[in-house]
N, C-alpha and C. Protein backbone atom coordinates (compact mmCIF):
# COMPACT_ATOMS: atom_id res chain seq x y z
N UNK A 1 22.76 7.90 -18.64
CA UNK A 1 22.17 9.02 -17.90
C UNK A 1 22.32 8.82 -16.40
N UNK A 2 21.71 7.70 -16.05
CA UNK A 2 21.91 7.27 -14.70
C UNK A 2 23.60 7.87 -13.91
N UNK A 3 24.55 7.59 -14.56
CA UNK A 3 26.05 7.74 -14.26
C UNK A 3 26.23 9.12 -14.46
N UNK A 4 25.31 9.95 -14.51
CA UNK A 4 25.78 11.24 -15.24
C UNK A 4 25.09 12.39 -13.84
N UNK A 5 23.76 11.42 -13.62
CA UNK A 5 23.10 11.73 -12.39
C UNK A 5 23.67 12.04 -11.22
N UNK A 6 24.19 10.45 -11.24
CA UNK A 6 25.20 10.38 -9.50
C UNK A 6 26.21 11.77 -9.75
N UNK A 7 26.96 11.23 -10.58
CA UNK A 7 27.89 12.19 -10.92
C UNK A 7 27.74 13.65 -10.38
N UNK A 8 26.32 13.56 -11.32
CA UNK A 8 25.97 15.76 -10.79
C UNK A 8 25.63 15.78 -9.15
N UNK A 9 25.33 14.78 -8.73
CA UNK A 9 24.50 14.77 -7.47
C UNK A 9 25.65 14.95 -6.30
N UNK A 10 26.87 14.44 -6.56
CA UNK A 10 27.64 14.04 -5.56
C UNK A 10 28.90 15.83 -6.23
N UNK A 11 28.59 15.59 -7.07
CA UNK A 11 29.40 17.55 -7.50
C UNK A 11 28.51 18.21 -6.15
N UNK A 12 27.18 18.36 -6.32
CA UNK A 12 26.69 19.16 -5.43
C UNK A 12 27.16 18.80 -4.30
N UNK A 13 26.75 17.74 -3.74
CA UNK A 13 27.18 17.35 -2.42
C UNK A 13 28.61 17.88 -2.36
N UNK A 14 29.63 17.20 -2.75
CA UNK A 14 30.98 17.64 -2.26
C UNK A 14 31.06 19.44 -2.45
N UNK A 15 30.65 20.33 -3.57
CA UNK A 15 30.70 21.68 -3.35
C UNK A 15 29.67 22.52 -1.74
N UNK A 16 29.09 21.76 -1.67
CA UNK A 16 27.94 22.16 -0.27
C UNK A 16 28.98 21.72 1.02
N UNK A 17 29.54 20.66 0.59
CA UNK A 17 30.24 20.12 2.32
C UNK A 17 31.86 20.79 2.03
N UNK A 18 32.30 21.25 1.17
CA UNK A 18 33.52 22.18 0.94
C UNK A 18 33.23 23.36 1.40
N UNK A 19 32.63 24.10 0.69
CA UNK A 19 32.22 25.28 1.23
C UNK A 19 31.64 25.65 2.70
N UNK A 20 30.94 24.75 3.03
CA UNK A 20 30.38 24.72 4.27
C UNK A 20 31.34 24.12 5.34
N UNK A 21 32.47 23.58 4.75
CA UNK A 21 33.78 23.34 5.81
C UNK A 21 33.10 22.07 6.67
N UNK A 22 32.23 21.27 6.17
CA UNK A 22 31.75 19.94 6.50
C UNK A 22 32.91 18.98 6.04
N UNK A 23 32.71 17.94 6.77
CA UNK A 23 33.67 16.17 6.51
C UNK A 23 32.62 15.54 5.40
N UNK A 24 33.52 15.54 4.52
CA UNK A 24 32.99 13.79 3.60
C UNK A 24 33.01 12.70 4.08
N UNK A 25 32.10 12.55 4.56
CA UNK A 25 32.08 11.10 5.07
C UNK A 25 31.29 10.20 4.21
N UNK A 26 31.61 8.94 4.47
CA UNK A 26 31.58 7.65 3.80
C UNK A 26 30.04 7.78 3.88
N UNK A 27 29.05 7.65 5.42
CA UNK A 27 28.04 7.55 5.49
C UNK A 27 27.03 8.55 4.55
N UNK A 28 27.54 9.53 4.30
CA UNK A 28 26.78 10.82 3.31
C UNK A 28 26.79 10.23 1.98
N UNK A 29 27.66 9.82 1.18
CA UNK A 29 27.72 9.40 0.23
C UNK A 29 27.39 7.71 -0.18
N UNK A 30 26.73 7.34 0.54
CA UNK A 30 26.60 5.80 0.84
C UNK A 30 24.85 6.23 1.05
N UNK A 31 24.32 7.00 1.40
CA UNK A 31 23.28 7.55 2.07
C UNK A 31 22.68 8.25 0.26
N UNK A 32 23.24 9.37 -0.14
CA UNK A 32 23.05 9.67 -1.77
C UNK A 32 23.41 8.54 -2.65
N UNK A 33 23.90 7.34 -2.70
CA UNK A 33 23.92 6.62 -3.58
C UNK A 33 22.54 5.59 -3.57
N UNK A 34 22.61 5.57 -2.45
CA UNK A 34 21.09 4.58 -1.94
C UNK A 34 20.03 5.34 -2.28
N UNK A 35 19.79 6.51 -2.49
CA UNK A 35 18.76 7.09 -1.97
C UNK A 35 18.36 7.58 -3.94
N UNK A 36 19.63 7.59 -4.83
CA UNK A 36 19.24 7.54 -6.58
C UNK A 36 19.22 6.24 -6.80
N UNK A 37 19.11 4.86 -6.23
CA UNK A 37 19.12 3.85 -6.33
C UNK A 37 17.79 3.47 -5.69
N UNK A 38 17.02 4.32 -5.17
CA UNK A 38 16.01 3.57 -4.85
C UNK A 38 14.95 3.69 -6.02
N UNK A 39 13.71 3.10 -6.22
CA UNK A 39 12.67 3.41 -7.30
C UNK A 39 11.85 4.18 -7.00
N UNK A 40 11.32 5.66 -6.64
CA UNK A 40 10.34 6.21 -6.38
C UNK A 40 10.60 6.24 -5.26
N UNK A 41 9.03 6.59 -4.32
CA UNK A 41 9.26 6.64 -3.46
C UNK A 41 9.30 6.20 -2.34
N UNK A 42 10.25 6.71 -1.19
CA UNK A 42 10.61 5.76 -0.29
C UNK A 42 10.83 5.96 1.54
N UNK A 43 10.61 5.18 2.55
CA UNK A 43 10.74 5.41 3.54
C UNK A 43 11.83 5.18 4.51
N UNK A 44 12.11 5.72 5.64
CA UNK A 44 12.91 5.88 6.22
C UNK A 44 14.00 4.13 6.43
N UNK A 45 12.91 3.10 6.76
CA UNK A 45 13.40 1.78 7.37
C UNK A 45 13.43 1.40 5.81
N UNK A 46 12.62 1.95 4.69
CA UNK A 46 13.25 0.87 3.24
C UNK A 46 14.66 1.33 2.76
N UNK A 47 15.10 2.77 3.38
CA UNK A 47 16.24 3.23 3.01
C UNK A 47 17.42 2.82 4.09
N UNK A 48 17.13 2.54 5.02
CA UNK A 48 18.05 1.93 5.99
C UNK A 48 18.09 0.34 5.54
N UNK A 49 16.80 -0.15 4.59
CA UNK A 49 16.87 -1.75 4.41
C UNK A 49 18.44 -1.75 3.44
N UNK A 50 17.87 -0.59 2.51
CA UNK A 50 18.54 -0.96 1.01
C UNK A 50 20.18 -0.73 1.53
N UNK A 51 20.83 0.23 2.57
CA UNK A 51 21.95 0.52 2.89
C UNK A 51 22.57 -0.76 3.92
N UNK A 52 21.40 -2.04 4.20
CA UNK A 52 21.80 -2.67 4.96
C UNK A 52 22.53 -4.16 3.67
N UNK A 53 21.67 -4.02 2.76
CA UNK A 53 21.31 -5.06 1.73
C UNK A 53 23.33 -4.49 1.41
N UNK A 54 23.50 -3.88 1.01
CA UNK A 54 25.06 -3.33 0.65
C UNK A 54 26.07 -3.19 1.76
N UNK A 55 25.42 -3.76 2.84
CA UNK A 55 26.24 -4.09 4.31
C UNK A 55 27.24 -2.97 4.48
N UNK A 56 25.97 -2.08 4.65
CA UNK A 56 26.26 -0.40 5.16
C UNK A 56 25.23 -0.35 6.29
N UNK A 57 25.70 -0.11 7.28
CA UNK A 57 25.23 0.23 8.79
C UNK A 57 25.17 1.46 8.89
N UNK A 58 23.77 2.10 9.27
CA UNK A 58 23.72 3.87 9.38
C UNK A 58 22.54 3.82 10.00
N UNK A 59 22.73 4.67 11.17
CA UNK A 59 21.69 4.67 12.40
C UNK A 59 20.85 5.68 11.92
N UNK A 60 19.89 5.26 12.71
CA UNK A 60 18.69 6.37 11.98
C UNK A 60 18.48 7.53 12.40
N UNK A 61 19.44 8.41 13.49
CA UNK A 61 19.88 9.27 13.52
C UNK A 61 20.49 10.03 12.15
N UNK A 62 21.67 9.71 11.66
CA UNK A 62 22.42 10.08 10.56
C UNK A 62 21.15 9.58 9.34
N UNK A 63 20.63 8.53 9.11
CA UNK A 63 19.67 9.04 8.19
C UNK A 63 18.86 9.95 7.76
N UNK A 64 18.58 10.49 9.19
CA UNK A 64 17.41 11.75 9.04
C UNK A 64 18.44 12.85 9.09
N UNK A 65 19.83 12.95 9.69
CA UNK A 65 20.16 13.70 9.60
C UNK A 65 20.22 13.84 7.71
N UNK A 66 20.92 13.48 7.46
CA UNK A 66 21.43 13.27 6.10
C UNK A 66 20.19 13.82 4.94
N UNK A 67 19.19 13.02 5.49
CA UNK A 67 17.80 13.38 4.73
C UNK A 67 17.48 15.23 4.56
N UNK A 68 17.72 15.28 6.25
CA UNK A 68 17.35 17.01 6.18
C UNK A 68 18.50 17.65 5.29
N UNK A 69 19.95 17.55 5.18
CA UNK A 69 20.96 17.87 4.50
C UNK A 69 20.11 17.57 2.87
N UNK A 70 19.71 16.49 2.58
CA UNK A 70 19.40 16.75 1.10
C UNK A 70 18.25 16.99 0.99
N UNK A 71 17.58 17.52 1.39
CA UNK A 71 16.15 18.34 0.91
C UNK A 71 16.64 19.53 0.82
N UNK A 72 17.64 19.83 2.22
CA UNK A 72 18.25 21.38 2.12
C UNK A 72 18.97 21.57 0.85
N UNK A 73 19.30 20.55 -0.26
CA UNK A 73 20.11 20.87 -1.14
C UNK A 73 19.12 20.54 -2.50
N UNK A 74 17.89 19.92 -2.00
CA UNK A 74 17.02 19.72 -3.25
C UNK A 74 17.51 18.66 -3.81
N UNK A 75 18.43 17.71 -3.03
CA UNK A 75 18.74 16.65 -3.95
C UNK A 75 16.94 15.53 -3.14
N UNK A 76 16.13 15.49 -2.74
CA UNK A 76 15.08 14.91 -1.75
C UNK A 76 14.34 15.38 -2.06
N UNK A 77 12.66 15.39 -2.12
CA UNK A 77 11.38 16.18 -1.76
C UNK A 77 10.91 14.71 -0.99
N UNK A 78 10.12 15.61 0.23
CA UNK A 78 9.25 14.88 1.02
C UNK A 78 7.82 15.02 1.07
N UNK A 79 7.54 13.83 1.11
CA UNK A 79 6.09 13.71 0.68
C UNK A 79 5.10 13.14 2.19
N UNK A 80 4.07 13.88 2.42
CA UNK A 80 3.32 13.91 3.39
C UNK A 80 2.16 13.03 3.08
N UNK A 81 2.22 11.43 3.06
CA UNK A 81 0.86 11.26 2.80
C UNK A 81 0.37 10.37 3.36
N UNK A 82 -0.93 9.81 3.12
CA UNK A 82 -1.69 8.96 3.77
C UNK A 82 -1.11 7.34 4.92
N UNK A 83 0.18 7.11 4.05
CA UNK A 83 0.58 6.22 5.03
C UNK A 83 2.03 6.63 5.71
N UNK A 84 2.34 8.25 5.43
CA UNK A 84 3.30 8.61 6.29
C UNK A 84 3.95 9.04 5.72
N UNK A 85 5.28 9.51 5.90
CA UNK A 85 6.38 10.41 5.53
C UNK A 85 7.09 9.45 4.49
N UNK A 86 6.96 9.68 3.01
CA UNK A 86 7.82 8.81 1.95
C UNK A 86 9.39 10.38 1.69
N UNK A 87 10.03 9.73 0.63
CA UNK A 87 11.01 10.60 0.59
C UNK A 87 11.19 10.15 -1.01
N UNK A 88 11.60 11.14 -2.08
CA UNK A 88 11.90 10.55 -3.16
C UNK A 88 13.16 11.33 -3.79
N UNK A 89 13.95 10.96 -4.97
CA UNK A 89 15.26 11.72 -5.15
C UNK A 89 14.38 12.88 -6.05
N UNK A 90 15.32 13.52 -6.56
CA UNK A 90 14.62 14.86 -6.75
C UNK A 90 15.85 15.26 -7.54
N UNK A 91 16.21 15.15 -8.86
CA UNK A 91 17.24 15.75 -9.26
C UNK A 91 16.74 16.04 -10.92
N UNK A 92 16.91 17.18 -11.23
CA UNK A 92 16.20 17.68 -12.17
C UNK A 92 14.96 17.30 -12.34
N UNK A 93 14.04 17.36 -11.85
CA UNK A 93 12.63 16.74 -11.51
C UNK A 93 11.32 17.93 -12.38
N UNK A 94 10.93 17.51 -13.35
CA UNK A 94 10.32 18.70 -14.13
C UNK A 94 9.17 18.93 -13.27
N UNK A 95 8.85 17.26 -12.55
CA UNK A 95 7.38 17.89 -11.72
C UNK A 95 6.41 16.92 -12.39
N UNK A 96 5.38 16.47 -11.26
CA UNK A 96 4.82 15.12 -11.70
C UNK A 96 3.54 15.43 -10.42
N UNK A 97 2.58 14.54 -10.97
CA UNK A 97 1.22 15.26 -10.50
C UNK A 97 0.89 13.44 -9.50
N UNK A 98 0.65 13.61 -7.95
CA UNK A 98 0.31 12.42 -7.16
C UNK A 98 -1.37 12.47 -7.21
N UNK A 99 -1.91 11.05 -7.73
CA UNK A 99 -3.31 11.08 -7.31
C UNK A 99 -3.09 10.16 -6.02
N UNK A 100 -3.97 10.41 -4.97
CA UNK A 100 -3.83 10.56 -3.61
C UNK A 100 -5.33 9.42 -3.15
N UNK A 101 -5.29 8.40 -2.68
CA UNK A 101 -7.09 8.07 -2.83
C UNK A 101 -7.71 8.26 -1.26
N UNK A 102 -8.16 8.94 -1.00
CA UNK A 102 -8.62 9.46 0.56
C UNK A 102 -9.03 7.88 1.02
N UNK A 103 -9.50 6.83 0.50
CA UNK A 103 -9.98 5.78 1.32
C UNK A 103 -8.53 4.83 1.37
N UNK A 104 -8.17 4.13 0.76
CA UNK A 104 -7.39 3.23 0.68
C UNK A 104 -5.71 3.42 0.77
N UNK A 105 -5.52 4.72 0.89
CA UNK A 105 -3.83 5.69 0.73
C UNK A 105 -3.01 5.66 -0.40
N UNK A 106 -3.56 4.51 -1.69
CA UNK A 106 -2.99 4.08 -2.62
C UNK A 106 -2.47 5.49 -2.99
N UNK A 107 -1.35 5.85 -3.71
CA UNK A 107 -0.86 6.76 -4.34
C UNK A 107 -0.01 6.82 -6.07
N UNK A 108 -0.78 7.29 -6.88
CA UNK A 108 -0.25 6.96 -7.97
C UNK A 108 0.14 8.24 -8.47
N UNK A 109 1.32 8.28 -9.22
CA UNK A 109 1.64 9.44 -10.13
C UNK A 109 1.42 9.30 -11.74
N UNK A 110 0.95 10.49 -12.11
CA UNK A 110 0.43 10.82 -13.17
C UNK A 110 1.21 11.87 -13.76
N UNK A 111 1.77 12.26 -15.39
CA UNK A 111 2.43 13.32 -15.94
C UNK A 111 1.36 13.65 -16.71
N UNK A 112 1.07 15.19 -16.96
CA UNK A 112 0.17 16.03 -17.59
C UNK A 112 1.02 16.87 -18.18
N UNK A 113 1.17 16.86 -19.45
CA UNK A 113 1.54 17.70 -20.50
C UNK A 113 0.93 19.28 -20.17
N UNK A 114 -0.31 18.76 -19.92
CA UNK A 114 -1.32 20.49 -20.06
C UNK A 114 -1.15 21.04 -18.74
N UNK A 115 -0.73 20.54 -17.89
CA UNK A 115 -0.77 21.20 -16.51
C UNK A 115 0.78 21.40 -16.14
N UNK A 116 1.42 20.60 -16.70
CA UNK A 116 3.13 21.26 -16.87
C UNK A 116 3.43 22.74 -17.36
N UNK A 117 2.62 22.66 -18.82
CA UNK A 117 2.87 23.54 -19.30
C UNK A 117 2.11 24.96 -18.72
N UNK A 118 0.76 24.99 -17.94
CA UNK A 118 0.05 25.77 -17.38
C UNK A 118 0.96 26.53 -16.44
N UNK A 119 1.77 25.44 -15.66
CA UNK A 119 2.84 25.78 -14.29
C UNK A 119 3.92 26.78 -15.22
N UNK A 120 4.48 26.33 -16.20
CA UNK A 120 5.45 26.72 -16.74
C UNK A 120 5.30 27.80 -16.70
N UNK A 121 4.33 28.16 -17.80
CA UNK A 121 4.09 29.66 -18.54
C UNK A 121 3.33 30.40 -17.46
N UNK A 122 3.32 30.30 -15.86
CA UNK A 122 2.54 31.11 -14.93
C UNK A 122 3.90 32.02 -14.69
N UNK A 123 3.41 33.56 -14.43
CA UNK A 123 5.13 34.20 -14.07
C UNK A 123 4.39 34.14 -12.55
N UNK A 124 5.58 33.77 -12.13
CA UNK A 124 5.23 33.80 -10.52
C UNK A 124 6.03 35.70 -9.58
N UNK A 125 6.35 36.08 -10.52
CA UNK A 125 7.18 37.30 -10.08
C UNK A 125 8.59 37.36 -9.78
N UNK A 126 9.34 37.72 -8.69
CA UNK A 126 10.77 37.21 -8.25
C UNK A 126 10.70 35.92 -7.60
N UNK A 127 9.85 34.91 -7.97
CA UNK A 127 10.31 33.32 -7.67
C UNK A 127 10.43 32.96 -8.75
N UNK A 128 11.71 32.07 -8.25
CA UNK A 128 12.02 30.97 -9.41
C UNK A 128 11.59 29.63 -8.91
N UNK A 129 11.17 28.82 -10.34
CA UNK A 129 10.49 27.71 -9.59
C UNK A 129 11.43 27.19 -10.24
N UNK A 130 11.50 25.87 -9.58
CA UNK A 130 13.07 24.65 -9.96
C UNK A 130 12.23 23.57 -10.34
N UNK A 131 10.92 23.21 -9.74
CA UNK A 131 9.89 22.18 -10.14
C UNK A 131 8.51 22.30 -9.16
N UNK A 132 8.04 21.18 -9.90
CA UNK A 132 6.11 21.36 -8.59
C UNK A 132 6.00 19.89 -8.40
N UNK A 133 5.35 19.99 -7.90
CA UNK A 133 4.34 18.20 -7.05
C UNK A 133 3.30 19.38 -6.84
N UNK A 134 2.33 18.18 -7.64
CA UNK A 134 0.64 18.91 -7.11
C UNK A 134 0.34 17.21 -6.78
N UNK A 135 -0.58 17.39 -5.79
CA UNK A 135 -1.32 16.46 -4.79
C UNK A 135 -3.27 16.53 -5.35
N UNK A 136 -3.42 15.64 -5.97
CA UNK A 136 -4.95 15.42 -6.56
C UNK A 136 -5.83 14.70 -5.31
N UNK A 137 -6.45 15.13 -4.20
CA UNK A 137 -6.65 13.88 -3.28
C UNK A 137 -8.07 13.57 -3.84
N UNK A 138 -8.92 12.00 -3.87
CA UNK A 138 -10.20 11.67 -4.49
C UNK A 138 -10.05 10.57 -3.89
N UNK A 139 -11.20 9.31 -4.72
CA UNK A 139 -11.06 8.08 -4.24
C UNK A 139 -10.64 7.53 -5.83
N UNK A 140 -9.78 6.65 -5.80
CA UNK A 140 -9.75 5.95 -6.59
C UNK A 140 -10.82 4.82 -7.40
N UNK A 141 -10.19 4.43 -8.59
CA UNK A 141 -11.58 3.35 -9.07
C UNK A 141 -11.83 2.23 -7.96
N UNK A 142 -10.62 1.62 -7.78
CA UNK A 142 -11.25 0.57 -6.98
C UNK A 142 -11.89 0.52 -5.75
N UNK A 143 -11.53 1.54 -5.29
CA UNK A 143 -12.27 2.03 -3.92
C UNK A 143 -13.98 2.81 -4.14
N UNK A 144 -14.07 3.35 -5.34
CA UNK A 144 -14.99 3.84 -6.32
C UNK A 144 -16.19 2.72 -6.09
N UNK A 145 -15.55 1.36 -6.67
CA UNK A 145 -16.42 0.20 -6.95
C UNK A 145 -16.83 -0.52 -5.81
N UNK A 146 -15.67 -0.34 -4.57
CA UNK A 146 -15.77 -1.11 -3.22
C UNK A 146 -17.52 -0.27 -2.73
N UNK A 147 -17.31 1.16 -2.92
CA UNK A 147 -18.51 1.59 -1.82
C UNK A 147 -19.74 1.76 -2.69
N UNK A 148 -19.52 1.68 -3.82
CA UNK A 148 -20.70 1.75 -4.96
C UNK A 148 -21.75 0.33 -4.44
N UNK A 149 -21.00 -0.67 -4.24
CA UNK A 149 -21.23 -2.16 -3.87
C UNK A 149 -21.84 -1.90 -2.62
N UNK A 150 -21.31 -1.46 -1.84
CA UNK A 150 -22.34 -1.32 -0.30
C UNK A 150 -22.86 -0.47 -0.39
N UNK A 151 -22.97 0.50 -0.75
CA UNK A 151 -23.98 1.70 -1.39
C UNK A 151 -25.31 0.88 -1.86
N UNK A 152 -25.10 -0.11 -2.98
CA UNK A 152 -26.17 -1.28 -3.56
C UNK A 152 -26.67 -2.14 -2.09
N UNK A 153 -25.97 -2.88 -1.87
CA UNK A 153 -26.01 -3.97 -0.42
C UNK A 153 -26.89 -2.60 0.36
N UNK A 154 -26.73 -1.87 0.99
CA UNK A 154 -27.62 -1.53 2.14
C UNK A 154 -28.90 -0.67 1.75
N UNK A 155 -29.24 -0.15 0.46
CA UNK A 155 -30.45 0.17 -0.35
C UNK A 155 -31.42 -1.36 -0.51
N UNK A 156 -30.51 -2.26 -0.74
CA UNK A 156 -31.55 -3.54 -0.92
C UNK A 156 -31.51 -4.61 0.52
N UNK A 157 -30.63 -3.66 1.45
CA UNK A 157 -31.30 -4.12 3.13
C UNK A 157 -32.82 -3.35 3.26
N UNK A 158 -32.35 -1.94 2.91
CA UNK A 158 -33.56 -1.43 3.33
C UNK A 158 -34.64 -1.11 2.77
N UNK A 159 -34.96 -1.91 1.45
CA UNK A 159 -35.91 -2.17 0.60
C UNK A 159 -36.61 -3.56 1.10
N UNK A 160 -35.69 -4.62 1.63
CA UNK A 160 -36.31 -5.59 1.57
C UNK A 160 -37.38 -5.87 3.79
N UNK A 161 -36.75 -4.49 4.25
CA UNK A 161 -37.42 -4.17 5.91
C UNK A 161 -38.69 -3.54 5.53
């Protein structure tokens, strides 16, 4: 599957930079190979790490350029969150639900059968949807247990004044 991925990913790419009378360059495609090679999601300097680790040099100019080029093509979604701008690949992506923890920034993804299917079967009118990211923001358990604990600690400060 993986080989079948790149494959479709770089069809798009080369039909977008044909048509659009753009250069193939080495750095674009060195830039999409890194970027289905990374695990989830990812930031600007871990994607310049991983292109360095393969002793590929690409200024972080052309990264972001490159970045805006594949969101514009949906091969990217960017994610806005607590510890900053992540980036993840995005290629046939049915859609996956982020719990978000307002104290600690931890971010975990979660798949919901029932809320896939809720999205699915909504008619949205003349939009077509290609996929969703829904954003759950709360506190997580462990952060749950951190303030529950000083919640306790300063009730039995001010029980014992």
């Amino acid at each position: 599957m993986e080989k079948e991925v790149i494959q479709a990913v770089h069809e798009i790419l080369d039909k977008y930079l044909e048509t659009n009378k753009h250069r193939k360059t080495p750095e674009r495609y060195a830039v999409l190979d890194a970027v289905f090679a990374m695990k989830g999601r990812f930031s600007i300097e871990s994607l310049s790490e991983q292109l360095l680790k393969k002793n590929f040099r690409v200024s972080r100019a052309t990264l972001y350029n490159t970045l805006k080029l594949f969101l514009k093509l949906r091969l990217v979604v960017r994610h806005h969150l607590p510890e900053g701008i992540k980036y993840e690949a995005s290629y046939i992506d049915s859609g996956h639900i982020h719990l978000v923890c307002n104290v600690c920034g931890k971010v975990t993804e979660i798949i919901s059968p029932e809320i896939k299917q809720a999205i699915d079967e909504t008619k949205y009118g003349r939009f077509h949807k290609d996929s969703f990211m829904l954003y759950v923001n709360g506190v997580c358990s462990k952060c749950q247990s951190k303030l529950a604990r000083l919640k306790t600690r300063k009730s039995d400060k001010s029980k014992k004044q």
